[in-house]
C-alpha atoms as a PDB file:
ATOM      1  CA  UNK A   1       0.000   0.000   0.000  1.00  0.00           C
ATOM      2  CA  UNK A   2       1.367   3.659  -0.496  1.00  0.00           C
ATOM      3  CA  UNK A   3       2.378   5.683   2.200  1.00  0.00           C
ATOM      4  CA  UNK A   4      -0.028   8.319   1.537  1.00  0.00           C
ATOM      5  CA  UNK A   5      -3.394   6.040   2.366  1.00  0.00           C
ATOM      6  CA  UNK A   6      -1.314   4.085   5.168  1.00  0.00           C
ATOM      7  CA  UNK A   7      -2.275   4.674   9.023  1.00  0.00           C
ATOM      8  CA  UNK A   8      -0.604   7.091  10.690  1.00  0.00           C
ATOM      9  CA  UNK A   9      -0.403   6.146  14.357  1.00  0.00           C
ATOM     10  CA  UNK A  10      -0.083   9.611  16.591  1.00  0.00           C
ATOM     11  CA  UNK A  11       1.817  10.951  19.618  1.00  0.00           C
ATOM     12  CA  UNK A  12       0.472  12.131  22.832  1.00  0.00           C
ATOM     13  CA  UNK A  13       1.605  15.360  21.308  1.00  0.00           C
ATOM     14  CA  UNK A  14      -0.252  15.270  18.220  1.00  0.00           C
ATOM     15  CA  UNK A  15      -3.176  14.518  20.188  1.00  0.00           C
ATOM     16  CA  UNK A  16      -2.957  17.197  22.133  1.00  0.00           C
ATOM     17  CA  UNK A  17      -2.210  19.587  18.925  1.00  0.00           C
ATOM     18  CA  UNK A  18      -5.336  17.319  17.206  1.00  0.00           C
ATOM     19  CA  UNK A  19      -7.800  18.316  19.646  1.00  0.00           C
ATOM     20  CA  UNK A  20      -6.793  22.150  19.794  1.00  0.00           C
ATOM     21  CA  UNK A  21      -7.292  22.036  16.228  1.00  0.00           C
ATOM     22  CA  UNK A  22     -10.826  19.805  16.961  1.00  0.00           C
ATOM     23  CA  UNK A  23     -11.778  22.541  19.187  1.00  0.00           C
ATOM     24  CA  UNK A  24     -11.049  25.526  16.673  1.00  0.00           C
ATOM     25  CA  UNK A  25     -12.618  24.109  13.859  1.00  0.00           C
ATOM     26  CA  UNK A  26     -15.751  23.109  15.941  1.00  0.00           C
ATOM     27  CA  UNK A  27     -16.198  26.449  16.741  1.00  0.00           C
ATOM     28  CA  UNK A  28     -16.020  27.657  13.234  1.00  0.00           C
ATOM     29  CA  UNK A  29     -18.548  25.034  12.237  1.00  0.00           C
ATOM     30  CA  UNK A  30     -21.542  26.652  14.746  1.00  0.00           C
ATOM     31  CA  UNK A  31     -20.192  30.151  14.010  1.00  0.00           C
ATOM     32  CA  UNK A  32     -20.939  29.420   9.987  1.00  0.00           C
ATOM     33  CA  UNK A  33     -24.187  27.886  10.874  1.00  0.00           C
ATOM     34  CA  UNK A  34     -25.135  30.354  13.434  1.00  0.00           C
ATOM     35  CA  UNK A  35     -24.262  33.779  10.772  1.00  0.00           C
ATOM     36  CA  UNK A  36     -24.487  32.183   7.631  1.00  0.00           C
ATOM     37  CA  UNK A  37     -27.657  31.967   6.352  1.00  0.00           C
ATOM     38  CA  UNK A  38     -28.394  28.084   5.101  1.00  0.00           C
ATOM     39  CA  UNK A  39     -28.312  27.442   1.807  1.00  0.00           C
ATOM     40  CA  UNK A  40     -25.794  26.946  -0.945  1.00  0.00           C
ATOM     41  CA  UNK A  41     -23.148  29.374   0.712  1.00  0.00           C
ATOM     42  CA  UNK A  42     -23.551  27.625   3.684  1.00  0.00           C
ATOM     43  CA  UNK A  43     -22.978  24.468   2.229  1.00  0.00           C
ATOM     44  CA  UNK A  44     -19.831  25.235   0.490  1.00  0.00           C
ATOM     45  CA  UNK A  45     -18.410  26.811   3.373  1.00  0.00           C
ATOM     46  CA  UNK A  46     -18.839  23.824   5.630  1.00  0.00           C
ATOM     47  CA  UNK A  47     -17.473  21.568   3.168  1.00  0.00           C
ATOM     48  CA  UNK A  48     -14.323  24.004   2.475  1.00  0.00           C
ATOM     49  CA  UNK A  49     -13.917  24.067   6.556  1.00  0.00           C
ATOM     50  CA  UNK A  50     -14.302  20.149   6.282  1.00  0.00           C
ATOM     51  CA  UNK A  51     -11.749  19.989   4.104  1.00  0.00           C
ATOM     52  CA  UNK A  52      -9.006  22.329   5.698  1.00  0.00           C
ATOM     53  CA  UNK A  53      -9.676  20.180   9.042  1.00  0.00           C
ATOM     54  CA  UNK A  54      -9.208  16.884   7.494  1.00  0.00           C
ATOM     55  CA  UNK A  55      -5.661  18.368   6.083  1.00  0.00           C
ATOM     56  CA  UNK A  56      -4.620  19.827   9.046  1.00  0.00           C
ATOM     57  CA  UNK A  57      -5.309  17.080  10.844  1.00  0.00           C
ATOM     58  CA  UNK A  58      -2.891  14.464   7.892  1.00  0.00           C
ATOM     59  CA  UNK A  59      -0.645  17.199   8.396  1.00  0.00           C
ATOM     60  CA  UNK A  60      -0.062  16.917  11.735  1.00  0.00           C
ATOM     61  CA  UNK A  61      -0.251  13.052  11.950  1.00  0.00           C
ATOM     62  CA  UNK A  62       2.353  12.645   9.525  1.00  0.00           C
ATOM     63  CA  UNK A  63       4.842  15.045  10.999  1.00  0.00           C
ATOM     64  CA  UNK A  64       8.280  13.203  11.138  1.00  0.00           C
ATOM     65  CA  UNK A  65       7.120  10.767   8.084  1.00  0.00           C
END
């Protein structure tokens, strides 16, 4: 299998750093929904925000890879 769809097991470290990051982009999520009216706009920005969080969070779990 290639390296990029492998499991990257994650330090106490990066857990810590994971959940920060959990707790930021949680926030963001019920901000958008809160001041965004829903719709289409919505939508897209809650995907985009999806998106950035699931990077971050490779990004962090494959520092030192």
């Amino acid at each position: 299998m290639k390296p990029t769809y492998e499991y990257s097991p994650v330090t106490e470290e990066q857990k810590v750093i994971l959940e920060a990051f959990n707790d930021v982009f949680s926030k963001i999520d019920a901000d958008i929904k809160k001041l965004v009216p829903a719709g289409r706009y919505q939508s897209l920005a809650l995907t985009h925000l999806e998106t950035a969080a699931m990077f971050a969070s490779k990004g962090i779990s494959k520092q030192g890879d």
